[in-house]
PDB file of N, CA and C in Angstrom:
ATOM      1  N   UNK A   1     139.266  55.438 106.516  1.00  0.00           N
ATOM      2  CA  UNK A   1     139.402  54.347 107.458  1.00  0.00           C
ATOM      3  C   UNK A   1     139.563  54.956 108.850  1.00  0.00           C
ATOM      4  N   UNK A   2     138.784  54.469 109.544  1.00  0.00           N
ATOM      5  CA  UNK A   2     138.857  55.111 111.281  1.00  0.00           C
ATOM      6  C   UNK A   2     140.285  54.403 112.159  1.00  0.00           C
ATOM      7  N   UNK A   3     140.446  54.611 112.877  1.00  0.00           N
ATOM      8  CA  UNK A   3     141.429  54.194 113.619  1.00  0.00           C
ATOM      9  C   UNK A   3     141.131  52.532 114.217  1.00  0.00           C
ATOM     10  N   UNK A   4     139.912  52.197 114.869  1.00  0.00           N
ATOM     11  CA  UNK A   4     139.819  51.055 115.077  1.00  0.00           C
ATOM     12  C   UNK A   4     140.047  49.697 114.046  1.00  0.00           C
ATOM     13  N   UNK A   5     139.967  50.191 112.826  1.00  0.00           N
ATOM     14  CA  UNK A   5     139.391  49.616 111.450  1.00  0.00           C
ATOM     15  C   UNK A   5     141.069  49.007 110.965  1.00  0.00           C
ATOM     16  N   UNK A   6     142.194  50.702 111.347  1.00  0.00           N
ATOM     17  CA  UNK A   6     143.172  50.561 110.975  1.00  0.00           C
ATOM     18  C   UNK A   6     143.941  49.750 112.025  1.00  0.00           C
ATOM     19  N   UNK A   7     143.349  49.715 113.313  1.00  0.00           N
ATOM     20  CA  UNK A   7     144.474  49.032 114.449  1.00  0.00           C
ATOM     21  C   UNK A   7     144.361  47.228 113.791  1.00  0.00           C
ATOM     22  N   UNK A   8     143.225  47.141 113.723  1.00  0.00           N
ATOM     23  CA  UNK A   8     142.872  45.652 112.775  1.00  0.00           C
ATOM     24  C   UNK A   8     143.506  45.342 111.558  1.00  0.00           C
ATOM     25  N   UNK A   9     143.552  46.433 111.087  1.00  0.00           N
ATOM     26  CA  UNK A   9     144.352  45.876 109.486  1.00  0.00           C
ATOM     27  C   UNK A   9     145.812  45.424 109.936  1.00  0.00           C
ATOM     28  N   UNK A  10     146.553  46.447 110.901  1.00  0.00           N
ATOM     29  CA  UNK A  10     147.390  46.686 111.250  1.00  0.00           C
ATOM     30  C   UNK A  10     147.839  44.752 112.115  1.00  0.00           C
ATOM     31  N   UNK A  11     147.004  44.604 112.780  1.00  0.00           N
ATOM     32  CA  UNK A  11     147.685  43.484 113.573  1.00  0.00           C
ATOM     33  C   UNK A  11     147.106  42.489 112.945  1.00  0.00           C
ATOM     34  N   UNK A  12     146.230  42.482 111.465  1.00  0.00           N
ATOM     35  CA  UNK A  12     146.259  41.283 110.649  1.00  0.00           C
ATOM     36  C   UNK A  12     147.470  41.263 109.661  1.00  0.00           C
ATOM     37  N   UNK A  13     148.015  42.008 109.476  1.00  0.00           N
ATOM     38  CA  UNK A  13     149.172  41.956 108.956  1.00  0.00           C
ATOM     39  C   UNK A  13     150.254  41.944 108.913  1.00  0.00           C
ATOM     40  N   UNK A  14     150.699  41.908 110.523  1.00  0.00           N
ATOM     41  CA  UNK A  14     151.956  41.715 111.221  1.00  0.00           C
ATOM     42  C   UNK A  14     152.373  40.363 111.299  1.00  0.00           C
ATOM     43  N   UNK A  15     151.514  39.344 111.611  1.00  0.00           N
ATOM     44  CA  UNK A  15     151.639  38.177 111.446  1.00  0.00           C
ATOM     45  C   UNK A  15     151.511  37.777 112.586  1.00  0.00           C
ATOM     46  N   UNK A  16     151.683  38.596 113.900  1.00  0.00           N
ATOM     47  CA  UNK A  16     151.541  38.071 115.428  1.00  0.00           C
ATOM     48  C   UNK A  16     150.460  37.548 115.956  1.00  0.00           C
ATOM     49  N   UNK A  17     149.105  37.909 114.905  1.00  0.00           N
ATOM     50  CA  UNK A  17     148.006  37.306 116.119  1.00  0.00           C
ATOM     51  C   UNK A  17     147.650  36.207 115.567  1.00  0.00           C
ATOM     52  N   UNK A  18     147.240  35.508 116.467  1.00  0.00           N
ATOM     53  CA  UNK A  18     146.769  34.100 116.654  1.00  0.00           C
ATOM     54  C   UNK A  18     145.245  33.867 116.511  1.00  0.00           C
ATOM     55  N   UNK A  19     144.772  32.917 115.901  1.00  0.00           N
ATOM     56  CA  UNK A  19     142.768  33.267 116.238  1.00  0.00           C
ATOM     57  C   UNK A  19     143.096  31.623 116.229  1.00  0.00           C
ATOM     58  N   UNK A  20     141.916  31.630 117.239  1.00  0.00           N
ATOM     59  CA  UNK A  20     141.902  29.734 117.478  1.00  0.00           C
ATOM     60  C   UNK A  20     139.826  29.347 117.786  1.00  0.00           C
ATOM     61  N   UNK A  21     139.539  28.939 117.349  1.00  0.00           N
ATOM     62  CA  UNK A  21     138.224  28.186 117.349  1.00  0.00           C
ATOM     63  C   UNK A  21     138.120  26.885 118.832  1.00  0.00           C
ATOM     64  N   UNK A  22     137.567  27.180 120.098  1.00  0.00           N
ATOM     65  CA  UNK A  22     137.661  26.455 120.903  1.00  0.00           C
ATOM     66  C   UNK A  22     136.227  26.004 121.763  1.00  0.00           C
ATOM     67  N   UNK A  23     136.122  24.789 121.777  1.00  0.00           N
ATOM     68  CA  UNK A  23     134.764  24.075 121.888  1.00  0.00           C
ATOM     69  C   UNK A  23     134.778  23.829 123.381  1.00  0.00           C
ATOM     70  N   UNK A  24     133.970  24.885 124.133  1.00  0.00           N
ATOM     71  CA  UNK A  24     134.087  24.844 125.582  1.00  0.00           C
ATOM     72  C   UNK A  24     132.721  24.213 126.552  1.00  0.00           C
ATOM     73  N   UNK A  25     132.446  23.506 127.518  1.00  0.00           N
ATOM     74  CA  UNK A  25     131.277  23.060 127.869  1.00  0.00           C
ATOM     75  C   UNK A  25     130.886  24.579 128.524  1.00  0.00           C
ATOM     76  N   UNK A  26     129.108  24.805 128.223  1.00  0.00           N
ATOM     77  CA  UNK A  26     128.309  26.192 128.593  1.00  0.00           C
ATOM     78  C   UNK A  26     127.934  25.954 130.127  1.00  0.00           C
ATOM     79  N   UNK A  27     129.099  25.939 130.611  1.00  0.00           N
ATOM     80  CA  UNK A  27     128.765  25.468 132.153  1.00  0.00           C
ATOM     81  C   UNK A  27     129.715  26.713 133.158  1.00  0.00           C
ATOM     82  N   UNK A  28     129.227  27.185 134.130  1.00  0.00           N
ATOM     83  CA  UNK A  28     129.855  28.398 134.921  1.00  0.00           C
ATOM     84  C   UNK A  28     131.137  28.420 135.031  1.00  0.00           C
ATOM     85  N   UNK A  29     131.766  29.206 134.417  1.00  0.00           N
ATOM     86  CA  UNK A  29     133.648  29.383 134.615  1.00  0.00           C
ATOM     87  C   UNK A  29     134.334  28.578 133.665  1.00  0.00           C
ATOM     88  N   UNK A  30     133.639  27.962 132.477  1.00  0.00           N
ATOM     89  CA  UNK A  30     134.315  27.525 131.313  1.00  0.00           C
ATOM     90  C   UNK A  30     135.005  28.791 130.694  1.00  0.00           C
ATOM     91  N   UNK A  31     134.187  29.522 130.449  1.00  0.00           N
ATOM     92  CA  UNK A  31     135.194  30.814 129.557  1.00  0.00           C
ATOM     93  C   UNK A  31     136.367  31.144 130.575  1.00  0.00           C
ATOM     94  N   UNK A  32     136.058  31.626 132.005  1.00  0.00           N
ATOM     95  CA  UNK A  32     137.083  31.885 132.523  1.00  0.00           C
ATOM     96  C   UNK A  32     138.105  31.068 132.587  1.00  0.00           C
ATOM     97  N   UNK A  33     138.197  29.562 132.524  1.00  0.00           N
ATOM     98  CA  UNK A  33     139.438  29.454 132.403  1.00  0.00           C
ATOM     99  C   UNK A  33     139.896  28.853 131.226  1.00  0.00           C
ATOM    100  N   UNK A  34     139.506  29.198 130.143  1.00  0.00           N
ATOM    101  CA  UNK A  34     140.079  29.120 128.984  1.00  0.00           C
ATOM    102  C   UNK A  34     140.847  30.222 128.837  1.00  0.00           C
ATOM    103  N   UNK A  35     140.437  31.510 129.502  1.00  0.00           N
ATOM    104  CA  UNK A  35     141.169  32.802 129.364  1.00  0.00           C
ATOM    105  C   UNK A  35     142.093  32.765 130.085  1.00  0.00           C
ATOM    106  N   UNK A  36     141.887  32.046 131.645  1.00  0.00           N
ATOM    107  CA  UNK A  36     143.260  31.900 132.108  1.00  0.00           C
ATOM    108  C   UNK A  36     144.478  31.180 131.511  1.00  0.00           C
ATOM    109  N   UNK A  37     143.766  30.173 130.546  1.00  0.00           N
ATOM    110  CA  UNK A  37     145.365  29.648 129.931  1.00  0.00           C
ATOM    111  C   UNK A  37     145.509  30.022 128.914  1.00  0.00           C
ATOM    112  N   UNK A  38     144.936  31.121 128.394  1.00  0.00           N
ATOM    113  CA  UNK A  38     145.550  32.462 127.437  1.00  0.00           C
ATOM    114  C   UNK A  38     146.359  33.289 128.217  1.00  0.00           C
ATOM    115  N   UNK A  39     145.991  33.897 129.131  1.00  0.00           N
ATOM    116  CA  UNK A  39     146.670  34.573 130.072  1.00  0.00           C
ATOM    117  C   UNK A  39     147.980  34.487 130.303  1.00  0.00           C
ATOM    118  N   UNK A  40     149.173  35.748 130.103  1.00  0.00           N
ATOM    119  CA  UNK A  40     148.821  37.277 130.561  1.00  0.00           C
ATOM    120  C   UNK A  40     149.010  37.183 128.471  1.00  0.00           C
ATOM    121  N   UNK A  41     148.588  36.774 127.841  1.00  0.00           N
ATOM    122  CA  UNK A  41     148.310  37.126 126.135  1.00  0.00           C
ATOM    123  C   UNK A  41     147.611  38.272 126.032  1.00  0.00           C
ATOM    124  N   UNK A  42     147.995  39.041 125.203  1.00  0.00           N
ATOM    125  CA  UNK A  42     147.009  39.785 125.177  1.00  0.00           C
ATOM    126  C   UNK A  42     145.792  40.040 124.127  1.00  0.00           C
ATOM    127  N   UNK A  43     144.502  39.457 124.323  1.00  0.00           N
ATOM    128  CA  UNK A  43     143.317  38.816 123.776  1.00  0.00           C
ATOM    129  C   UNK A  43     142.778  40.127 122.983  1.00  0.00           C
ATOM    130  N   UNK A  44     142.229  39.970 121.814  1.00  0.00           N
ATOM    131  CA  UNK A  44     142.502  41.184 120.280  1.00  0.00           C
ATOM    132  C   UNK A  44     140.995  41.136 120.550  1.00  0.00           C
ATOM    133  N   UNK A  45     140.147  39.665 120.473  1.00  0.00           N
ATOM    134  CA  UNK A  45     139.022  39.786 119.886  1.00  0.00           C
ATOM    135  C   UNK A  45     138.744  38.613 120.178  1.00  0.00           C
ATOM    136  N   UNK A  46     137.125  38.253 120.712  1.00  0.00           N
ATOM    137  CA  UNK A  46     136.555  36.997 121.131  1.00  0.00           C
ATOM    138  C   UNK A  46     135.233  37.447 120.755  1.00  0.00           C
ATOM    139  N   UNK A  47     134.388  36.266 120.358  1.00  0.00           N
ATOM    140  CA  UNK A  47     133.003  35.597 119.672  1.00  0.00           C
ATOM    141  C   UNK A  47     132.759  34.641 119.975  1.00  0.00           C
ATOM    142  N   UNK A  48     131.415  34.492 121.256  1.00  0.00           N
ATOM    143  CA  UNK A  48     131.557  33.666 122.026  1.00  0.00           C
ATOM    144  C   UNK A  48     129.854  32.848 122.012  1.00  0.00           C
ATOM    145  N   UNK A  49     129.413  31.976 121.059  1.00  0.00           N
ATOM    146  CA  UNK A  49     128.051  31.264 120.443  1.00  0.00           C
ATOM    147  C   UNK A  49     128.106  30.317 121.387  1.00  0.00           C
ATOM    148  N   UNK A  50     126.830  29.700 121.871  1.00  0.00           N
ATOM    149  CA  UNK A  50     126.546  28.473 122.583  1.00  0.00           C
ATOM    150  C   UNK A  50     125.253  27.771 121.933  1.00  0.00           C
ATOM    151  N   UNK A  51     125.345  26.517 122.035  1.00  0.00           N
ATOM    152  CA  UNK A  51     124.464  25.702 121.264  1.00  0.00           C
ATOM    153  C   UNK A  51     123.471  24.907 121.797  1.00  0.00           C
ATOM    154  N   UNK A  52     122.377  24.475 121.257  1.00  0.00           N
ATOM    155  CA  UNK A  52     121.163  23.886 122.065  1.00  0.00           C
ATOM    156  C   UNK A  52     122.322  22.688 122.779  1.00  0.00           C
ATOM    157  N   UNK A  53     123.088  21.749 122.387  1.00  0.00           N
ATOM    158  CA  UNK A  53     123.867  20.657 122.777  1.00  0.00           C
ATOM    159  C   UNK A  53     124.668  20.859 124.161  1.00  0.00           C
ATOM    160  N   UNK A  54     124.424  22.366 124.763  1.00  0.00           N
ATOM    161  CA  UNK A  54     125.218  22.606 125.895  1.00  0.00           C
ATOM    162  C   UNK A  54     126.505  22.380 126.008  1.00  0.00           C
ATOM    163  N   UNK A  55     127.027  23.091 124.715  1.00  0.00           N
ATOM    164  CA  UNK A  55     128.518  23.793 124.256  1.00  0.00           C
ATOM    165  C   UNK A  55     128.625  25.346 123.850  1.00  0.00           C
ATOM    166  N   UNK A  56     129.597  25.606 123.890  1.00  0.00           N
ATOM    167  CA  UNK A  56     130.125  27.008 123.397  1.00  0.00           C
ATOM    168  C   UNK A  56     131.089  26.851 122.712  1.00  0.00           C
ATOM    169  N   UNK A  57     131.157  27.400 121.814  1.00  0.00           N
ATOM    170  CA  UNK A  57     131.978  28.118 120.438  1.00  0.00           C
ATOM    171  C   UNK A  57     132.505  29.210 120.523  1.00  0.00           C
ATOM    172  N   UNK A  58     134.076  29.337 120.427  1.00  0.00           N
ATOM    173  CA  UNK A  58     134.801  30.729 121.080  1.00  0.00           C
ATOM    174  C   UNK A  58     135.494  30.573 119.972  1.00  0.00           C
ATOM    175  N   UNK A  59     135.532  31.685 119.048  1.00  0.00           N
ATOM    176  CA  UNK A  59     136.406  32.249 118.184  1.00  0.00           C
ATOM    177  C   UNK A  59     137.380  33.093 119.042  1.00  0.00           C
ATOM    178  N   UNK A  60     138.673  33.439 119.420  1.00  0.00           N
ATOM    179  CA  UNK A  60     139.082  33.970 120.087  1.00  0.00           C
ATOM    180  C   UNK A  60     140.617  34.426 118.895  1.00  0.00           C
ATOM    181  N   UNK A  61     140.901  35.567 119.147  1.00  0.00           N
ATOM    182  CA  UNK A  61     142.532  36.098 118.432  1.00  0.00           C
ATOM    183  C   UNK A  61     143.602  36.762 120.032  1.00  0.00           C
ATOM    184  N   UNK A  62     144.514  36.314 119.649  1.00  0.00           N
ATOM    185  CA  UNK A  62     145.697  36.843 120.854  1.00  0.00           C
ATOM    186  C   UNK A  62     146.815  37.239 120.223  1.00  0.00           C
ATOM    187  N   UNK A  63     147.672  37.584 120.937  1.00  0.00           N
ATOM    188  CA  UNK A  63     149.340  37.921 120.395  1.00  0.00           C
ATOM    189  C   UNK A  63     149.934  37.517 121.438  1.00  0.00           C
ATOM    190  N   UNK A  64     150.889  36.265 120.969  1.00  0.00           N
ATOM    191  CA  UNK A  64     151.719  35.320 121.757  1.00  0.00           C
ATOM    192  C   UNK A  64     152.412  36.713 122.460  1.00  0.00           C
ATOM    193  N   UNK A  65     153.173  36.161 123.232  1.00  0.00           N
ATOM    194  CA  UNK A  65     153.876  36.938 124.491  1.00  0.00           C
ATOM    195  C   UNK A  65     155.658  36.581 123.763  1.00  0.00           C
ATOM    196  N   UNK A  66     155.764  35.449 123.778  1.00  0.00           N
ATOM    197  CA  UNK A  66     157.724  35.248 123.349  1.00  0.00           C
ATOM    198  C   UNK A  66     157.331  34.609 121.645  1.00  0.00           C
ATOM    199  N   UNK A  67     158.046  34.071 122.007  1.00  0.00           N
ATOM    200  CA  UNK A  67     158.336  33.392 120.251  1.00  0.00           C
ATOM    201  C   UNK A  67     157.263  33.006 119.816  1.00  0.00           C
ATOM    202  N   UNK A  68     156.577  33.408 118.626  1.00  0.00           N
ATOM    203  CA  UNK A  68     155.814  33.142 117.734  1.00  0.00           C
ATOM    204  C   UNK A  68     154.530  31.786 118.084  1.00  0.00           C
ATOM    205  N   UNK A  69     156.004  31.060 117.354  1.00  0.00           N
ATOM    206  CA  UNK A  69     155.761  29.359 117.044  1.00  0.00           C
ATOM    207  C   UNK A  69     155.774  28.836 118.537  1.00  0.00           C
ATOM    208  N   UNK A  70     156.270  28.796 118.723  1.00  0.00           N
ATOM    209  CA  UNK A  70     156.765  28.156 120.613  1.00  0.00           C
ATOM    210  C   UNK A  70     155.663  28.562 121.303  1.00  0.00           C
ATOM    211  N   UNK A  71     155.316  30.020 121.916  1.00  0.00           N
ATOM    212  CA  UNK A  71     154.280  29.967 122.421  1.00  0.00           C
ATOM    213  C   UNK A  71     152.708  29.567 121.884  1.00  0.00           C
ATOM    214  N   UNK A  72     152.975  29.577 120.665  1.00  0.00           N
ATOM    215  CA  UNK A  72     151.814  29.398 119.989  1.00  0.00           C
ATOM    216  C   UNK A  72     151.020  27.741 120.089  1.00  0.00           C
ATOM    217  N   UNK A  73     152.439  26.849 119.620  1.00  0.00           N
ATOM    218  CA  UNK A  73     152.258  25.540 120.075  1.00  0.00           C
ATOM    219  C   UNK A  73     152.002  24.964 121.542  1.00  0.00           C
ATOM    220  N   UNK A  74     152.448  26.207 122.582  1.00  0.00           N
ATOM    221  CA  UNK A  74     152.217  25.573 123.732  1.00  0.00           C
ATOM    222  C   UNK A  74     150.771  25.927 124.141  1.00  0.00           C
ATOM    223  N   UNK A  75     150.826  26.502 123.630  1.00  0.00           N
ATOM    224  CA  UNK A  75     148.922  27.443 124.401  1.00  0.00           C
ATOM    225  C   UNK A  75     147.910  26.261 123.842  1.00  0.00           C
ATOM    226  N   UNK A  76     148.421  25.881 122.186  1.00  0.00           N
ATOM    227  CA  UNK A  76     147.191  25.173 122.009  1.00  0.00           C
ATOM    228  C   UNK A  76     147.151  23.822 122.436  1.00  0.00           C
ATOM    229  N   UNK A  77     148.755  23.027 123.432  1.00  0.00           N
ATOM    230  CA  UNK A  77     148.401  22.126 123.980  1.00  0.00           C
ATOM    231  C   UNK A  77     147.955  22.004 125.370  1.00  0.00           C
ATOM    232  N   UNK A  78     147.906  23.343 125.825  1.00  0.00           N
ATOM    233  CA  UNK A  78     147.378  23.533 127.130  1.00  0.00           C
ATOM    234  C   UNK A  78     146.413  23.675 127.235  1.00  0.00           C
ATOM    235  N   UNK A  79     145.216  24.540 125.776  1.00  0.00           N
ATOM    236  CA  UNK A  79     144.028  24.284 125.797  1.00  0.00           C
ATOM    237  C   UNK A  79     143.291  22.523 125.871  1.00  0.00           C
ATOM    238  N   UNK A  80     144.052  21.919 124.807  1.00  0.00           N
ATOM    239  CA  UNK A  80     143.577  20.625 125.001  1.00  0.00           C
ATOM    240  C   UNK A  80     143.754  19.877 126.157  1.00  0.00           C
ATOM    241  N   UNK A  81     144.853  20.101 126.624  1.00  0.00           N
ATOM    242  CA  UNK A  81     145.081  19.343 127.665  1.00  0.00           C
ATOM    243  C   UNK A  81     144.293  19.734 128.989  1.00  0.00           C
ATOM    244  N   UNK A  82     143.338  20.897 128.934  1.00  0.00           N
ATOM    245  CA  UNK A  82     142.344  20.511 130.036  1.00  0.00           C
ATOM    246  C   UNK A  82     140.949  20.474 129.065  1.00  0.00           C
ATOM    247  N   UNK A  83     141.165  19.578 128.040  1.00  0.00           N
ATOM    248  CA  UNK A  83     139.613  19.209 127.529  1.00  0.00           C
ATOM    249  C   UNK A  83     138.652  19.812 126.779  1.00  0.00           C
ATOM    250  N   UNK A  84     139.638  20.438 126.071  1.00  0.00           N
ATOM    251  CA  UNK A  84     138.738  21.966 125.426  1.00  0.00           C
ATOM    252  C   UNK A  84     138.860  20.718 124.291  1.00  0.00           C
ATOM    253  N   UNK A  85     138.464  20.992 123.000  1.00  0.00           N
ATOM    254  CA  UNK A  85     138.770  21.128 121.625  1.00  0.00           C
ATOM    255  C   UNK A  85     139.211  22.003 120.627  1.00  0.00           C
ATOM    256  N   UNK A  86     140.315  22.176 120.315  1.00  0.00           N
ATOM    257  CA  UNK A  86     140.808  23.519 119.572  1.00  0.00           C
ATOM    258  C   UNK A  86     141.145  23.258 118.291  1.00  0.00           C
ATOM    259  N   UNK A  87     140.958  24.520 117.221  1.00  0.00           N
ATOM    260  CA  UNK A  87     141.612  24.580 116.235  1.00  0.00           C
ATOM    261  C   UNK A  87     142.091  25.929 115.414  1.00  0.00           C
ATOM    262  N   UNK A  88     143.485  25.647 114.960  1.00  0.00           N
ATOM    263  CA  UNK A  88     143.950  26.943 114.291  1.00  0.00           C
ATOM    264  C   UNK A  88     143.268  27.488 113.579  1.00  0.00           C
ATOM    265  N   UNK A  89     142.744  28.813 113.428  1.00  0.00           N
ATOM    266  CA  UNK A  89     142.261  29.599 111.932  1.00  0.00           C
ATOM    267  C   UNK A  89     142.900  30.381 111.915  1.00  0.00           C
ATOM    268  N   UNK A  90     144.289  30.698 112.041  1.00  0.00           N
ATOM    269  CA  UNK A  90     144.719  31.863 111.892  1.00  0.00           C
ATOM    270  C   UNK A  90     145.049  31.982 110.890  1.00  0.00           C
ATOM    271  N   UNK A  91     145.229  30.805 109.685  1.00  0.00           N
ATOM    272  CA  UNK A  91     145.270  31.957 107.770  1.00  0.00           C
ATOM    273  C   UNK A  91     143.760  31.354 107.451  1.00  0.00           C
ATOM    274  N   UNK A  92     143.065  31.229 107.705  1.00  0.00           N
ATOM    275  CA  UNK A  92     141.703  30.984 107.073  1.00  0.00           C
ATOM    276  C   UNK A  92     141.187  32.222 106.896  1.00  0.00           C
ATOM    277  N   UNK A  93     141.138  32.721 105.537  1.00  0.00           N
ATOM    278  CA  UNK A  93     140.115  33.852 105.168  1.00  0.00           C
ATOM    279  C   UNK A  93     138.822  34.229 106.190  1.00  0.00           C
ATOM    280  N   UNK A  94     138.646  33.440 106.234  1.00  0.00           N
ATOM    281  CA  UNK A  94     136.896  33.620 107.054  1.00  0.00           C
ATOM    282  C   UNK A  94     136.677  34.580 108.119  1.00  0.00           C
ATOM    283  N   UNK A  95     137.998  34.114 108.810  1.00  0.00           N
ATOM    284  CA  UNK A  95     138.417  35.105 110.077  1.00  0.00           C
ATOM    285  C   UNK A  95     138.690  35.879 109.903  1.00  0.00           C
ATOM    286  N   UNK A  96     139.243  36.466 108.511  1.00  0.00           N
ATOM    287  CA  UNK A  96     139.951  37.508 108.509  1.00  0.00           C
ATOM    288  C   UNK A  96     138.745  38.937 107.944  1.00  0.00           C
ATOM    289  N   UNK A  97     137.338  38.814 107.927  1.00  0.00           N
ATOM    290  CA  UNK A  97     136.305  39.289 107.297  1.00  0.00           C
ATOM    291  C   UNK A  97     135.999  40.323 108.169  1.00  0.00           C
TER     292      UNK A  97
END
């Protein structure tokens, strides 16, 4: 196992990171400020698809900054609350591939 392979195993199994599925319009500075209200998180891994419908699909993983649960719940109402669509995958197998 290489080191990159192991830093991954490593922070899927700590329990700290977060992966969230977020439905952004493919329009100039959508990603950027979805990252700003991740921000100062520090972002593991992003997968970022856009669709003939003129949306984007952001798989994104972070590691909350304070408490777990608390920051975790607040980020994902701050995503919605400027109009994104979000959803948790952080125990969904799929992500974890």
């Amino acid at each position: 196992m290489d080191f990159d392979r192991l830093r991954f195993v490593s922070e899927r199994a700590d329990g700290s990171e977060r992966t969230l599925v977020v439905d952004i319009p493919e329009t100039p500075g959508s990603f950027r400020l979805l990252y700003s209200l991740i921000w100062p998180r520090n972002v593991t891994e992003f997968s970022y698809r856009y669709d003939d419908q003129g949306d984007a699909h952001v798989l994104i993983s972070f590691q909350p900054v304070v408490n777990i649960d608390n920051d975790f719940e607040g980020i994902i109402s701050t995503i919605e609350d400027n109009g994104f669509t979000c959803a948790d995958v952080t125990d969904s197998e799929l992500t974890k591939i």
